[in-house]
PDB file of N, CA and C in Angstrom:
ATOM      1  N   UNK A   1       0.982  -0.453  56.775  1.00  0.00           N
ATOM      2  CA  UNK A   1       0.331   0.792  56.480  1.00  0.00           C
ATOM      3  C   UNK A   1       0.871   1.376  55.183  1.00  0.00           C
ATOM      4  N   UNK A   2       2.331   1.380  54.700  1.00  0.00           N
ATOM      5  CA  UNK A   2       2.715   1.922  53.709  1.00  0.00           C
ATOM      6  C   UNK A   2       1.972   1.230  52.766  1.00  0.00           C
ATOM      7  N   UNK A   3       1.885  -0.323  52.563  1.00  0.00           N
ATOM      8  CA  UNK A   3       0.861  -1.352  51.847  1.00  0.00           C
ATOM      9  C   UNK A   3      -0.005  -0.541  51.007  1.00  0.00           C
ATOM     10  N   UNK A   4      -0.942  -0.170  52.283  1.00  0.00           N
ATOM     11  CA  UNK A   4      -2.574   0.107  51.803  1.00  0.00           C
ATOM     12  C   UNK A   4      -1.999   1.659  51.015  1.00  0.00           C
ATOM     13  N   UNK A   5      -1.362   2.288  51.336  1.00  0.00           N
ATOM     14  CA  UNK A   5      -0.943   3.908  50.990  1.00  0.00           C
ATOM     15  C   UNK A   5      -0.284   3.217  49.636  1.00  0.00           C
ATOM     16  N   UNK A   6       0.475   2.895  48.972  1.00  0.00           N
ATOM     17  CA  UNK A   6       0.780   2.415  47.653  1.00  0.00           C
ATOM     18  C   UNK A   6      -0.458   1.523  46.996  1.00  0.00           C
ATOM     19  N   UNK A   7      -0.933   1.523  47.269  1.00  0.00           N
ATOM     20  CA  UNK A   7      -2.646   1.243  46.890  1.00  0.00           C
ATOM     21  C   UNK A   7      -3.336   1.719  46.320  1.00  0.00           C
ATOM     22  N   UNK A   8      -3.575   3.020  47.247  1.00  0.00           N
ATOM     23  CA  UNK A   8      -4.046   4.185  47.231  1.00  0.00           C
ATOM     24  C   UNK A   8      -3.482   4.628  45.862  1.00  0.00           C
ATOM     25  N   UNK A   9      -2.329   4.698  46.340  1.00  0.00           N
ATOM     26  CA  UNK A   9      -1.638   5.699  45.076  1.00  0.00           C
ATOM     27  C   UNK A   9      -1.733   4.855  43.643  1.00  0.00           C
ATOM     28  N   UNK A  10      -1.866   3.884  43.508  1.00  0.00           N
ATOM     29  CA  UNK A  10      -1.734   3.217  42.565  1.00  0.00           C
ATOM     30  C   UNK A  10      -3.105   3.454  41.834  1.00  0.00           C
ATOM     31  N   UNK A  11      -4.109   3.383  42.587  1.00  0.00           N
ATOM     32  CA  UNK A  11      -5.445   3.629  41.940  1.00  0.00           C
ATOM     33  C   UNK A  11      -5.668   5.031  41.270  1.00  0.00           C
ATOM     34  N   UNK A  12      -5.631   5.775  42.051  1.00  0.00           N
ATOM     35  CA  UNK A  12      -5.273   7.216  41.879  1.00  0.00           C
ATOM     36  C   UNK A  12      -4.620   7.622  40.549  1.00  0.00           C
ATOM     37  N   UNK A  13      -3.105   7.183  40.272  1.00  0.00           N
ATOM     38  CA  UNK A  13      -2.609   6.994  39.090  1.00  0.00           C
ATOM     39  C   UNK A  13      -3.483   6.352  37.828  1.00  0.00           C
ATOM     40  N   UNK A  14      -3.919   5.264  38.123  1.00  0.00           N
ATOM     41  CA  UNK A  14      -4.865   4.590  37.303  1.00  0.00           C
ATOM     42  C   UNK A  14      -6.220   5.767  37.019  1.00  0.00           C
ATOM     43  N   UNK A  15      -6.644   6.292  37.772  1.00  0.00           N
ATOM     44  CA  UNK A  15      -7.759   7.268  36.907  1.00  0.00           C
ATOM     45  C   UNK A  15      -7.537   8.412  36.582  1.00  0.00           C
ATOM     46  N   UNK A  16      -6.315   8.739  37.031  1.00  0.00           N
ATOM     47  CA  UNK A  16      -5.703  10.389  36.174  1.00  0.00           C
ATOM     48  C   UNK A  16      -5.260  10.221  34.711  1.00  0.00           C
ATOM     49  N   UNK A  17      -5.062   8.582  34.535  1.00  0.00           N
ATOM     50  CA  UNK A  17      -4.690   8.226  33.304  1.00  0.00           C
ATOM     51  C   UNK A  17      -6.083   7.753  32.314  1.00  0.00           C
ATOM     52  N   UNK A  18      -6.927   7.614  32.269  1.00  0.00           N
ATOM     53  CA  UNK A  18      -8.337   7.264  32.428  1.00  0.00           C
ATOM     54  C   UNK A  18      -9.016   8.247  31.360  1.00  0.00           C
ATOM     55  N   UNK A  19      -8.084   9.629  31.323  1.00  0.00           N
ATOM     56  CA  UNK A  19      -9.009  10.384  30.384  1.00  0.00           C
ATOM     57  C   UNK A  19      -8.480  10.159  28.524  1.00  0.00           C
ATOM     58  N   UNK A  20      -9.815  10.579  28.094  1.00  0.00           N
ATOM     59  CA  UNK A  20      -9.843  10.101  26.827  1.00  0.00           C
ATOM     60  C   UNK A  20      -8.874  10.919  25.916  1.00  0.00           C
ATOM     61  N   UNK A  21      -8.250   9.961  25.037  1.00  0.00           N
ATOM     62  CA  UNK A  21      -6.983  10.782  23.874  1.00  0.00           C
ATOM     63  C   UNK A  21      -7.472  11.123  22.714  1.00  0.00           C
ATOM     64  N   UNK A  22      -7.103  11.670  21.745  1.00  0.00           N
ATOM     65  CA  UNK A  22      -7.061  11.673  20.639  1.00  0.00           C
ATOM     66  C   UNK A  22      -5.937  11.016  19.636  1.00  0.00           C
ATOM     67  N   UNK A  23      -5.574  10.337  18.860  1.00  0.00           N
ATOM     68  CA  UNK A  23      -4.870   9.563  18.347  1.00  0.00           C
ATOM     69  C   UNK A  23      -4.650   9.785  16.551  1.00  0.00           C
ATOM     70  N   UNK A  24      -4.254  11.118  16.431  1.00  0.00           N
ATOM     71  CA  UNK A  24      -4.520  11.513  15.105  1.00  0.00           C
ATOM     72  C   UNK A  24      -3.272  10.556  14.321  1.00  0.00           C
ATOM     73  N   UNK A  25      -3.599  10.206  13.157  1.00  0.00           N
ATOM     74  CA  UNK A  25      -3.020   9.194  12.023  1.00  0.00           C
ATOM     75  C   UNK A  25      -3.114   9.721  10.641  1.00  0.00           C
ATOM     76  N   UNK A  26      -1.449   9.338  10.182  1.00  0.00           N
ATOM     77  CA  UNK A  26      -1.628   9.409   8.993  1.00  0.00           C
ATOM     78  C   UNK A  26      -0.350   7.957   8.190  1.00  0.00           C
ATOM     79  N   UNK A  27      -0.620   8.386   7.216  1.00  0.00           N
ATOM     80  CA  UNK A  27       0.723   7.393   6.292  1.00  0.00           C
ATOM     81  C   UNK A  27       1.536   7.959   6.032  1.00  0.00           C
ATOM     82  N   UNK A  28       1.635   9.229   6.160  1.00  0.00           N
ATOM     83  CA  UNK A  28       3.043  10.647   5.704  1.00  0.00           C
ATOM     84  C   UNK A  28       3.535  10.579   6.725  1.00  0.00           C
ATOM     85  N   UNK A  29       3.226  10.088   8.392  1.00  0.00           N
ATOM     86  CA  UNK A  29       3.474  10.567   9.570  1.00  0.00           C
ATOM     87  C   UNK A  29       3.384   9.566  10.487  1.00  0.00           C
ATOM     88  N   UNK A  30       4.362   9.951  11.585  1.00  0.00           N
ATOM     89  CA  UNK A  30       4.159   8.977  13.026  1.00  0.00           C
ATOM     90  C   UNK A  30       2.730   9.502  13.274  1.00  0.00           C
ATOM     91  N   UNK A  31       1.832   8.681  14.443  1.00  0.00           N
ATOM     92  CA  UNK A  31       0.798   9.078  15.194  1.00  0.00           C
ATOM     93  C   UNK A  31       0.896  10.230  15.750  1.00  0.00           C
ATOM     94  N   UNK A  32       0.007  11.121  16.252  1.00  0.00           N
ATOM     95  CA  UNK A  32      -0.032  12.287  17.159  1.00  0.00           C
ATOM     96  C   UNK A  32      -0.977  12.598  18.270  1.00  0.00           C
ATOM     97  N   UNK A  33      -0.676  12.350  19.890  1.00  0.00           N
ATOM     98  CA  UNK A  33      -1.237  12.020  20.344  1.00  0.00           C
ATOM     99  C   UNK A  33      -2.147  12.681  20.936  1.00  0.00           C
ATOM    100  N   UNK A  34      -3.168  14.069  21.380  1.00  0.00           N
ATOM    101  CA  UNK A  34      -3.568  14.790  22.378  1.00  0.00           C
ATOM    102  C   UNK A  34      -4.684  14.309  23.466  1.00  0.00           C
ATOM    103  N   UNK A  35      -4.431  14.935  24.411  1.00  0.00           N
ATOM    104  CA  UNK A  35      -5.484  14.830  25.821  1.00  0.00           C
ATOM    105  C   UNK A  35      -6.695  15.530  24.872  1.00  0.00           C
ATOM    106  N   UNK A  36      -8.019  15.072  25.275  1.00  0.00           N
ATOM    107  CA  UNK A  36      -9.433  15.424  25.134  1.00  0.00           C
ATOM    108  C   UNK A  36      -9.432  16.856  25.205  1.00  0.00           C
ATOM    109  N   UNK A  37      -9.304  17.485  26.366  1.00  0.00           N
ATOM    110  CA  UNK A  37      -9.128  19.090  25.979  1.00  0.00           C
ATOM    111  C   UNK A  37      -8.692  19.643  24.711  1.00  0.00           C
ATOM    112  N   UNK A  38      -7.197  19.164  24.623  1.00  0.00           N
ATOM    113  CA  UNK A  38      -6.606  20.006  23.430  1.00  0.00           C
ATOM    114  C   UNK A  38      -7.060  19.498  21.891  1.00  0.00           C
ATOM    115  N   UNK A  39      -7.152  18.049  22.061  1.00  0.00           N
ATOM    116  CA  UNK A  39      -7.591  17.717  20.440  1.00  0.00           C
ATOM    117  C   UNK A  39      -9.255  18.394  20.203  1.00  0.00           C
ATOM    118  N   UNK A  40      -9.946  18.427  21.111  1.00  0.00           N
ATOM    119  CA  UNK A  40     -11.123  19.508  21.322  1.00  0.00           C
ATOM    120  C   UNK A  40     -10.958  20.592  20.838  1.00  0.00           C
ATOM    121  N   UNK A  41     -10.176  21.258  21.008  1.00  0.00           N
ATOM    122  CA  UNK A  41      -9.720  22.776  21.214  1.00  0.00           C
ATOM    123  C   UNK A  41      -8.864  22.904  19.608  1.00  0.00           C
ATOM    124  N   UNK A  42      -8.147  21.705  19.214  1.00  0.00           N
ATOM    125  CA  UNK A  42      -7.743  21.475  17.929  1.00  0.00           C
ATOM    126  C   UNK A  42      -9.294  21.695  16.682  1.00  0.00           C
ATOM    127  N   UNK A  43      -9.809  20.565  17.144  1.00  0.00           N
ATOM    128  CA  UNK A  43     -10.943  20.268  16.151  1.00  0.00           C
ATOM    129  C   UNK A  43     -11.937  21.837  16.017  1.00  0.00           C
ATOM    130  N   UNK A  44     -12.369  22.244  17.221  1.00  0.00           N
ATOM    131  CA  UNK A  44     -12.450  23.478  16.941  1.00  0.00           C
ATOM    132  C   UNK A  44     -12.403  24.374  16.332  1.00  0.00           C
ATOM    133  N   UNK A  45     -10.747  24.843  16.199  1.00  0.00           N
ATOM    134  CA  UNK A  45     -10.096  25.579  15.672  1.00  0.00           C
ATOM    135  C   UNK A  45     -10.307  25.474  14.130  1.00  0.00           C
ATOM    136  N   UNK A  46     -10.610  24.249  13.751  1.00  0.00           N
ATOM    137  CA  UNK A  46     -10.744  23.969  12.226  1.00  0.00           C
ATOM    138  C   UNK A  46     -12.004  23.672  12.142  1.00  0.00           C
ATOM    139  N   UNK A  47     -12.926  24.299  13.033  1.00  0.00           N
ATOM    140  CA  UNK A  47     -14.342  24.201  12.335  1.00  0.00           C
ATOM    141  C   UNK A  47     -14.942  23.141  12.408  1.00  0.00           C
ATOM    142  N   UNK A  48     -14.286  22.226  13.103  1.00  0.00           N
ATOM    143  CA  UNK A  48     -14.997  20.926  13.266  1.00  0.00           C
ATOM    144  C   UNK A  48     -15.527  20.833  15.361  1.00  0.00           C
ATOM    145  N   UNK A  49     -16.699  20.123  14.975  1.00  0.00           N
ATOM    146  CA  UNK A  49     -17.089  19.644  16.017  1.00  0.00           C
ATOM    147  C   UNK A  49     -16.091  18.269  16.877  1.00  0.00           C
ATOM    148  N   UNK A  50     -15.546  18.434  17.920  1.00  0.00           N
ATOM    149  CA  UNK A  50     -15.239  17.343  18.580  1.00  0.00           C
ATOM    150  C   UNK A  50     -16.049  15.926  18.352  1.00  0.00           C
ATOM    151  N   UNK A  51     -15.070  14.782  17.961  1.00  0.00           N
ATOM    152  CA  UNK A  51     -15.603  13.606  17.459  1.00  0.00           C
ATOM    153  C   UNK A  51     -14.954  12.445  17.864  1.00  0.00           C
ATOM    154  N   UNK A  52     -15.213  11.598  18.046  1.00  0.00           N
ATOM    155  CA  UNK A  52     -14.774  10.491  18.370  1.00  0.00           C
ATOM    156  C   UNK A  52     -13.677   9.538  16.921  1.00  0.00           C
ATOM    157  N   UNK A  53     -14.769   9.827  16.200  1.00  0.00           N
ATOM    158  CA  UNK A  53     -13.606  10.060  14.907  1.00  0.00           C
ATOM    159  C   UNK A  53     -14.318  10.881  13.747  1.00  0.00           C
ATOM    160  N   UNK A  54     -13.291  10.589  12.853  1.00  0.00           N
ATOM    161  CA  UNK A  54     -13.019  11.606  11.924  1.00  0.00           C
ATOM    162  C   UNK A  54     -11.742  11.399  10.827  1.00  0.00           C
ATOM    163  N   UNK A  55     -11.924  12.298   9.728  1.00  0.00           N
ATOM    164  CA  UNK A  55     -10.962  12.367   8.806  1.00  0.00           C
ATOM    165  C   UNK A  55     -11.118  14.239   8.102  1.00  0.00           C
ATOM    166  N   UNK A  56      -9.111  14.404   7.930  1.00  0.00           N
ATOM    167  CA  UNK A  56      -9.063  15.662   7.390  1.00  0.00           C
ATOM    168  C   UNK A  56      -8.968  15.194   5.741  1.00  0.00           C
ATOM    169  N   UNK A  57      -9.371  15.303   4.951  1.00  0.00           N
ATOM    170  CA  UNK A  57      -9.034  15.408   3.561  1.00  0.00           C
ATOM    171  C   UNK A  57      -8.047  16.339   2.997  1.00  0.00           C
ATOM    172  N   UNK A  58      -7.297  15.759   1.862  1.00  0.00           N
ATOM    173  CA  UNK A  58      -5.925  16.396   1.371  1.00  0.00           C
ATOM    174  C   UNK A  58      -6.292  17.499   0.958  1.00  0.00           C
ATOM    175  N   UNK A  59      -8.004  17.690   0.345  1.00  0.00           N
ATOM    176  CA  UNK A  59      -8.233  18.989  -0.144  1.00  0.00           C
ATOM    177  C   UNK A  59      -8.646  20.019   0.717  1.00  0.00           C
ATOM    178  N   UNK A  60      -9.160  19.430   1.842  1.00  0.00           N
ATOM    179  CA  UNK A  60      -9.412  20.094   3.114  1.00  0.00           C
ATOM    180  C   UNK A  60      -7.935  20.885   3.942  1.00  0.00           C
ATOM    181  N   UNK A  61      -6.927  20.788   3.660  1.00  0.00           N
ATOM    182  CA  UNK A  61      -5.598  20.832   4.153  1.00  0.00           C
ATOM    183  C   UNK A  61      -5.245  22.236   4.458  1.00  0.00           C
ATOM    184  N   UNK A  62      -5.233  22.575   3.421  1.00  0.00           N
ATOM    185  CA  UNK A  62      -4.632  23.850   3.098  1.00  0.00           C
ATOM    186  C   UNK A  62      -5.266  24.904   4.113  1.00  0.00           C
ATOM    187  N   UNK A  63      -6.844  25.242   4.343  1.00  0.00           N
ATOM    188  CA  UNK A  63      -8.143  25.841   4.587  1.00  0.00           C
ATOM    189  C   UNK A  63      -7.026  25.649   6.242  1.00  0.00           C
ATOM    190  N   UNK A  64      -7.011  24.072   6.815  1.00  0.00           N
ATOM    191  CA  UNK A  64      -6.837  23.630   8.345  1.00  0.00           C
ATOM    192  C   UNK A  64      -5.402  24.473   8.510  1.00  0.00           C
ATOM    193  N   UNK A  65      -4.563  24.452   7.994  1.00  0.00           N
ATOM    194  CA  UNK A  65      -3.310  24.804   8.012  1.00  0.00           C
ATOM    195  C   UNK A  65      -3.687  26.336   8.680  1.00  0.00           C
ATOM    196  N   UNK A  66      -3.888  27.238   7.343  1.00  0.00           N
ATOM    197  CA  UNK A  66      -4.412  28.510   7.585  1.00  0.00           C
ATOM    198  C   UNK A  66      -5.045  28.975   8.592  1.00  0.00           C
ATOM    199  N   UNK A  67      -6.209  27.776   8.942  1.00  0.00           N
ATOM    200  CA  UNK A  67      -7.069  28.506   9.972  1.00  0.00           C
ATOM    201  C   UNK A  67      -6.410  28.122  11.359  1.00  0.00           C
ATOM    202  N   UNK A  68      -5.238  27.021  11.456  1.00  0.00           N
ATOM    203  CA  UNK A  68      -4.255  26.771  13.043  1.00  0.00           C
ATOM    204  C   UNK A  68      -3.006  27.858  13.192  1.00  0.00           C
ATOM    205  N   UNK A  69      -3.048  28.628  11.862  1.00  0.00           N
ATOM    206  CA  UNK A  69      -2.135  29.575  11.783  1.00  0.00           C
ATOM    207  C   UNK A  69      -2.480  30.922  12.339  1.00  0.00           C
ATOM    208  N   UNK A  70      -3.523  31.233  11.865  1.00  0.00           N
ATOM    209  CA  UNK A  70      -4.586  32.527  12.061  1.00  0.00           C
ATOM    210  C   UNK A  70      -4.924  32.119  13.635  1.00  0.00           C
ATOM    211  N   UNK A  71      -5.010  31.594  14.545  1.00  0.00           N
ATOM    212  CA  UNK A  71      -5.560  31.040  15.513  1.00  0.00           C
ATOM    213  C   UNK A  71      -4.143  31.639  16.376  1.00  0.00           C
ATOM    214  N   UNK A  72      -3.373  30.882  15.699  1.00  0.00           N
ATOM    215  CA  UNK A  72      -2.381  31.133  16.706  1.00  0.00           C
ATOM    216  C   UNK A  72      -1.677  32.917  16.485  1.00  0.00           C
ATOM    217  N   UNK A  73      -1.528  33.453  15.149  1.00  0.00           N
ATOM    218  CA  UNK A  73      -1.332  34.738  15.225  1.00  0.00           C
ATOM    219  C   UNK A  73      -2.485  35.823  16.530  1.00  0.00           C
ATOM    220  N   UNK A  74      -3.532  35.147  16.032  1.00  0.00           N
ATOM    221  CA  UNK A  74      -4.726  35.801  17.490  1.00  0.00           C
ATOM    222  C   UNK A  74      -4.366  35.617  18.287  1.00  0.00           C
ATOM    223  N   UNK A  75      -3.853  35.067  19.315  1.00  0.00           N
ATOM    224  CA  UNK A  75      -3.555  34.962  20.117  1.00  0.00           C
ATOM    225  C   UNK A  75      -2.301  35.038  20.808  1.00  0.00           C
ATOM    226  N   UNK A  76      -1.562  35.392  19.835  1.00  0.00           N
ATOM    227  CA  UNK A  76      -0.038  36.214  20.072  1.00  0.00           C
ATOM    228  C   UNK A  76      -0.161  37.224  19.923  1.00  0.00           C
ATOM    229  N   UNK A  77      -0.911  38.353  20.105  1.00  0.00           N
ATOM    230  CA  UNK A  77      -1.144  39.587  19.688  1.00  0.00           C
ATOM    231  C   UNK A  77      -0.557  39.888  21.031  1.00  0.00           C
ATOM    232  N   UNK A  78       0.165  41.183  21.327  1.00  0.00           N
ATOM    233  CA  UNK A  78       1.014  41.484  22.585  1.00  0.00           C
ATOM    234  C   UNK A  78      -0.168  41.423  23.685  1.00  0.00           C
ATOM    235  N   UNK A  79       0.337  40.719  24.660  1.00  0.00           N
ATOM    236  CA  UNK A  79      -0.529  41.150  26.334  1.00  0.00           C
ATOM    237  C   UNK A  79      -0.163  42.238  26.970  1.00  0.00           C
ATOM    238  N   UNK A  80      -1.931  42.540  27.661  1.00  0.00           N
ATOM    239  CA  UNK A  80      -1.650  43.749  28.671  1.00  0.00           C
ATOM    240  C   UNK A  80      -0.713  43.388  29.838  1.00  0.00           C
ATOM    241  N   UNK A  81      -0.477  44.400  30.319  1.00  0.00           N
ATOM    242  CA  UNK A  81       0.594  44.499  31.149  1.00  0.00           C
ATOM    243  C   UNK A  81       0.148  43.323  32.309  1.00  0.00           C
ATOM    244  N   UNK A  82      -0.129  42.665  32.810  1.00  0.00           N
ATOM    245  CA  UNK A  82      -1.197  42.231  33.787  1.00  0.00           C
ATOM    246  C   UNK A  82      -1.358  40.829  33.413  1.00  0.00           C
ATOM    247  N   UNK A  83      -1.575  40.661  31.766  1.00  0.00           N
ATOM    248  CA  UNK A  83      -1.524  39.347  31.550  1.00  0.00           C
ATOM    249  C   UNK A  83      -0.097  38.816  30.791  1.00  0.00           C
ATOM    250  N   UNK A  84       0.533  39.751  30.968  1.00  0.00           N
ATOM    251  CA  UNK A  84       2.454  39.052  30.747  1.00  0.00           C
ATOM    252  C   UNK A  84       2.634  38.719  31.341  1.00  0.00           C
ATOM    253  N   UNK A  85       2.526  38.501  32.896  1.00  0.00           N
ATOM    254  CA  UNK A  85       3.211  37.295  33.910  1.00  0.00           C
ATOM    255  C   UNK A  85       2.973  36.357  33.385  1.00  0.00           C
ATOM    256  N   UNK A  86       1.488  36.067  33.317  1.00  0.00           N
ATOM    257  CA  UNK A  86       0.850  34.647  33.144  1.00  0.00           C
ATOM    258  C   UNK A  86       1.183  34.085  32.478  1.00  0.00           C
ATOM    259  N   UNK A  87       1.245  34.637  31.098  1.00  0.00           N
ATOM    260  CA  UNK A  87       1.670  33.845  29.519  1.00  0.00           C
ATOM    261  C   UNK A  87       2.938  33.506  29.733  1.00  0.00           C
ATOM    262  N   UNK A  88       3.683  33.874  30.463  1.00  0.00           N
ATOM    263  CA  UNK A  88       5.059  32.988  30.535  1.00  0.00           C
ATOM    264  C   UNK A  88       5.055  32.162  31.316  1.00  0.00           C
ATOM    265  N   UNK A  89       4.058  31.552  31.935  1.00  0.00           N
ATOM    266  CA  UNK A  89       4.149  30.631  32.733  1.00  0.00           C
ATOM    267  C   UNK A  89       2.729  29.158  31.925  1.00  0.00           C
ATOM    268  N   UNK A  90       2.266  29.690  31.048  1.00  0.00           N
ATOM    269  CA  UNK A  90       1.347  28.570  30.423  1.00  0.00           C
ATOM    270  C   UNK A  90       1.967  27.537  29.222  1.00  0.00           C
ATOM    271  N   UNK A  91       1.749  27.038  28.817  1.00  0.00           N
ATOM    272  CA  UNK A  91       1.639  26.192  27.052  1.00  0.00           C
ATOM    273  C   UNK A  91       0.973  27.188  26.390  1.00  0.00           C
ATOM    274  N   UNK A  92       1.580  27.927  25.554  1.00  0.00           N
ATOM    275  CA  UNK A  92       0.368  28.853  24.106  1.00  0.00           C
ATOM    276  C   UNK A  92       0.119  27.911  23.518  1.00  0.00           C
ATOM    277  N   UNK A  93      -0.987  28.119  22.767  1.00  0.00           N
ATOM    278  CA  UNK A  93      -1.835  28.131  21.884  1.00  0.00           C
ATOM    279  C   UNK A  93      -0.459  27.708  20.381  1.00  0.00           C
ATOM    280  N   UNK A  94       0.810  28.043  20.282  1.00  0.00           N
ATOM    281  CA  UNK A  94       1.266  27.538  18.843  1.00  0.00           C
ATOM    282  C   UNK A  94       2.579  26.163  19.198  1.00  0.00           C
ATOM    283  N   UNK A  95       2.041  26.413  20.546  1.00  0.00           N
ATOM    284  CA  UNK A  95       3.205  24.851  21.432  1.00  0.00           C
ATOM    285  C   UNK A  95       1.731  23.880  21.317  1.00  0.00           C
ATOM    286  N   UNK A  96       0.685  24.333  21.315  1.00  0.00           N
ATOM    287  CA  UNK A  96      -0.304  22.784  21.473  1.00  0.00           C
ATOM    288  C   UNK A  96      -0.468  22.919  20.191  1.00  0.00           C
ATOM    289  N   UNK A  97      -0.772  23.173  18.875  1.00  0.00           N
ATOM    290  CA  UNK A  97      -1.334  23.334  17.485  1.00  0.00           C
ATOM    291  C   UNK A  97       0.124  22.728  16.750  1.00  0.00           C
ATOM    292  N   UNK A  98       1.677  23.277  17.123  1.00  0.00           N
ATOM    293  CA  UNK A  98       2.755  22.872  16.066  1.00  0.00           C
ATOM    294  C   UNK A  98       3.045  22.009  15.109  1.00  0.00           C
ATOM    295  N   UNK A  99       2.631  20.616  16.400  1.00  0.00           N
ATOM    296  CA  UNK A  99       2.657  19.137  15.820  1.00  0.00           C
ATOM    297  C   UNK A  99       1.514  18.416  14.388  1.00  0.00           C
ATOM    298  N   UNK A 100       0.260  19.510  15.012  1.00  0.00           N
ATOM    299  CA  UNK A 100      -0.516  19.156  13.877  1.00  0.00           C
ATOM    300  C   UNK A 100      -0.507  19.812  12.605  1.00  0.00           C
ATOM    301  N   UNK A 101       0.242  20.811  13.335  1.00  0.00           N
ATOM    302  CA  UNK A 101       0.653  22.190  11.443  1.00  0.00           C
ATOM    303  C   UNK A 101       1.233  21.314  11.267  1.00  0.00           C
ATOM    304  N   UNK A 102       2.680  20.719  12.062  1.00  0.00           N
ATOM    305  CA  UNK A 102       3.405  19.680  11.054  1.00  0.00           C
ATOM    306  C   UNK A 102       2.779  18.749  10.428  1.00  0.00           C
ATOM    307  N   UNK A 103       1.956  18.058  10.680  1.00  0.00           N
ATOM    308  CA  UNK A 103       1.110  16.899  10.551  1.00  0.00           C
ATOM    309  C   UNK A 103       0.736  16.655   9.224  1.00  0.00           C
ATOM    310  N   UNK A 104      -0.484  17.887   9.088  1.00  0.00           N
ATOM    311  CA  UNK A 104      -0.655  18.325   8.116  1.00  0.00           C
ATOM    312  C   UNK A 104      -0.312  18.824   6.994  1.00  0.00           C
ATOM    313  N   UNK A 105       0.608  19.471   6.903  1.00  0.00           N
ATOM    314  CA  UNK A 105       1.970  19.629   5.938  1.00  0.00           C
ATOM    315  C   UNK A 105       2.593  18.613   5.326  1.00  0.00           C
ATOM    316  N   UNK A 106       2.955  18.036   6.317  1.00  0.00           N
ATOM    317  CA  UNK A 106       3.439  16.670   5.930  1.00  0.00           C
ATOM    318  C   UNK A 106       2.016  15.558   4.969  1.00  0.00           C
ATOM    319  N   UNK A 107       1.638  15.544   5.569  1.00  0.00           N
ATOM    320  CA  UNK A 107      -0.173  14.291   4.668  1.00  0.00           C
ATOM    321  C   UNK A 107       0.075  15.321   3.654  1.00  0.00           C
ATOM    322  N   UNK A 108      -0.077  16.446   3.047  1.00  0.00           N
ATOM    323  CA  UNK A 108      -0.412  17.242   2.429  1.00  0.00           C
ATOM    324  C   UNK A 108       0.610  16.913   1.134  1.00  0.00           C
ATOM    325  N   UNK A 109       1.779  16.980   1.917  1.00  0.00           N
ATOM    326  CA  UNK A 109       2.889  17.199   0.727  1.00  0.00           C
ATOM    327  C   UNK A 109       2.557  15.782  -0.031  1.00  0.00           C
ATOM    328  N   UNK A 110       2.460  14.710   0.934  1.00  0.00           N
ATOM    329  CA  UNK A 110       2.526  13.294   0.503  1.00  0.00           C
ATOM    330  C   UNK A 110       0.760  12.847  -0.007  1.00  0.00           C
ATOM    331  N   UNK A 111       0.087  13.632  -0.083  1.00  0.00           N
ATOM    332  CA  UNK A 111      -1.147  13.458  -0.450  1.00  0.00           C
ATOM    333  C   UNK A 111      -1.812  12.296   0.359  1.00  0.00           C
ATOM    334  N   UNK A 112      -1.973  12.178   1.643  1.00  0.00           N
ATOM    335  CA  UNK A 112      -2.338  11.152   2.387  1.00  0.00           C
ATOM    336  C   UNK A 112      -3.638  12.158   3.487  1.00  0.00           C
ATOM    337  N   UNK A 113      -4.561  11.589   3.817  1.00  0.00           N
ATOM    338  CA  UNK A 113      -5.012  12.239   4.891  1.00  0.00           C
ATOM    339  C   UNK A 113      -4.888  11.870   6.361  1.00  0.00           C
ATOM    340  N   UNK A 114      -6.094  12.763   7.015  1.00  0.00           N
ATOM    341  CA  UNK A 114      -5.266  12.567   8.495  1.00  0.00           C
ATOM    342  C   UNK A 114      -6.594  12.356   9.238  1.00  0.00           C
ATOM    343  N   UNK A 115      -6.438  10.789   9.722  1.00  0.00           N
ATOM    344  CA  UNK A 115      -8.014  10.572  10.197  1.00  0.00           C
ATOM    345  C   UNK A 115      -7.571  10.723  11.962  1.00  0.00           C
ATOM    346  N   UNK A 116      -8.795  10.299  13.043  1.00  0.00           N
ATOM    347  CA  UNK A 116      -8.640   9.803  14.348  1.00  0.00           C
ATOM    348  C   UNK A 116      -9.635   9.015  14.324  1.00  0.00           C
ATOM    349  N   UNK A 117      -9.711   8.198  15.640  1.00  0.00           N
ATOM    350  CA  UNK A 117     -10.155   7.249  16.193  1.00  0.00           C
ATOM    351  C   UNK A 117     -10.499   5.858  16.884  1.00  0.00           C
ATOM    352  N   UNK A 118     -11.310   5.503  16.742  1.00  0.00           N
ATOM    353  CA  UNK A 118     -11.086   3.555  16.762  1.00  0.00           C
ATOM    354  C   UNK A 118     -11.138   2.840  15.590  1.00  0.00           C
TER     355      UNK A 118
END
């Protein structure tokens, strides 16, 4: 019986892992990896439509930087009383965006861009 129950679980594991990544790349930089939500919620943020792939341009940089910056100042603006529990208990908005400010900074300095995909 334990058998079939590590089975179970094994499959289970296998499709929680199942959802689609984002795999942002550059030559200035290691890879950067996000879950579908957040690289969504990334692409967004910079005005872009969610894509399967894609590329940021070096001249495009500066504009992305600014607008993951501005994104995240919005949303640090103090909470009502009511929603301060909560926010200390989530991921903000400048813990999921950091890696790609770095990202970007980095391609930027080194004049490289920053594509995703297959």
């Amino acid at each position: 019986m334990l058998r079939g129950a590590q089975s179970v679980s094994r499959r289970n594991a296998v499709t929680a892992v199942d959802s689609v990544i984002y795999k942002f790349k550059s030559k200035a930089t290691g890879d950067l990896i996000m879950l579908e939500p957040h690289g969504d919620q990334v692409l967004r943020l910079l005005g872009r439509a969610p894509a399967a792939r894609g590329i940021i341009e070096v001249a495009a940089m500066p504009a992305a930087i600014a607008a993951l910056e501005a994104a995240v100042a919005t949303e640090e603006a103090p909470p009502a009383d009511d929603e301060e529990e909560q926010a200390g208990r989530t991921v903000g908005l400048r813990q999921r965006v950091w890696p790609m400010v770095e990202m970007l900074k980095r391609a930027l300095a080194e004049q490289q861009p920053v594509v995703w995909g297959v």
